[in-house]
Protein backbone atom coordinates (compact mmCIF):
# COMPACT_ATOMS: atom_id res chain seq x y z
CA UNK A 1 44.99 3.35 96.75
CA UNK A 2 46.63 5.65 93.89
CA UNK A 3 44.68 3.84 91.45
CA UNK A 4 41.38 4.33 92.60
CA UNK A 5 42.95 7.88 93.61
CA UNK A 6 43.71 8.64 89.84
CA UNK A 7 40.54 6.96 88.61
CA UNK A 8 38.57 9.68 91.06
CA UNK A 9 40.31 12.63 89.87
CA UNK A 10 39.50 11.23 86.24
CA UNK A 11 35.73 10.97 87.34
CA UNK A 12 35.76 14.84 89.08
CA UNK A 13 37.28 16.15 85.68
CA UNK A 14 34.81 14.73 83.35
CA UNK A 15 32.20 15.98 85.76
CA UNK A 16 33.79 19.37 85.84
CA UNK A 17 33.73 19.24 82.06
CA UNK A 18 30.44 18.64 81.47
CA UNK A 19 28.62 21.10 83.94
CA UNK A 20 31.10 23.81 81.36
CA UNK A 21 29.97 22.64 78.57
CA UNK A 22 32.40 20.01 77.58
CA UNK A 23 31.42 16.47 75.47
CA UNK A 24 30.58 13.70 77.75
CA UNK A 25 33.50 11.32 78.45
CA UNK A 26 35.73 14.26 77.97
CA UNK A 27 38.32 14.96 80.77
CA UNK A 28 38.61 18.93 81.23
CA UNK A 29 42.55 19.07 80.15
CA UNK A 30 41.66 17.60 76.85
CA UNK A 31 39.03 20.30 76.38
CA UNK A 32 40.94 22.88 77.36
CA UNK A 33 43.67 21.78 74.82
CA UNK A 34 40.89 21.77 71.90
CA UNK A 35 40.12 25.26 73.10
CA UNK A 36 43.68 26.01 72.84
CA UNK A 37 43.56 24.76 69.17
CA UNK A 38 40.86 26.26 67.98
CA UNK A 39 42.53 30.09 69.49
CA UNK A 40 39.54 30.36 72.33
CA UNK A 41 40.16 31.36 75.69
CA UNK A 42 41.74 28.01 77.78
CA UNK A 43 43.56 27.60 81.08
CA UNK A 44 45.85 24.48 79.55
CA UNK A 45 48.84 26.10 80.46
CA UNK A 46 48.20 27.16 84.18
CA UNK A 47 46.81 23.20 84.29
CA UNK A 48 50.15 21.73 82.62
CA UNK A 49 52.16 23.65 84.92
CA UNK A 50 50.42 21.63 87.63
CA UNK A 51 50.23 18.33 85.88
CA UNK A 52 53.30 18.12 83.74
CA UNK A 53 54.45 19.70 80.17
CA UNK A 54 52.06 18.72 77.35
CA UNK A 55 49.68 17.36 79.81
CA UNK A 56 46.68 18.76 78.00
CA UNK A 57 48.08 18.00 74.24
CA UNK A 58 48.34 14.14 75.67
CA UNK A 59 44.55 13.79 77.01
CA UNK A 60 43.55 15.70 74.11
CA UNK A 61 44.97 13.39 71.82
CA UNK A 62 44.11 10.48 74.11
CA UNK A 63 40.37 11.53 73.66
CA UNK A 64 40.65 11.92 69.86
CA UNK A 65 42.30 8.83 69.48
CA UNK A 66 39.76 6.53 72.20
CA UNK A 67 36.50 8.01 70.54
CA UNK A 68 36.85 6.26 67.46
């Protein structure tokens, strides 16, 4: 049940992502990191206080590293 639980909230954040703006296949933490990067407006820090310290730096990475 947490599995397909985890693999849902995966699914709503891409989704979320891409009606913003974001790349397909993109979750929304690792955009808002690469907004954070690039010094643009982002809300990484109010969602790594929810999800954990450096959550956004870690999908963000994730992402970079899984496209190629």
């Amino acid at each position: 049940m947490t599995d397909y639980l985890y693999k849902v909230m995966i699914a709503v954040s891409m989704l979320v992502n891409v009606v913003f703006g974001g790349q397909i296949g993109q979750t929304l933490s690792a955009r808002q990191h690469g907004l954070k990067r690039r010094g643009k407006t982002n809300i990484s820090c109010i969602i790594d206080l929810f999800c954990g310290r450096d959550h956004c730096s870690r999908c963000w990475a994730y992402w970079k590293l899984r496209r190629w």
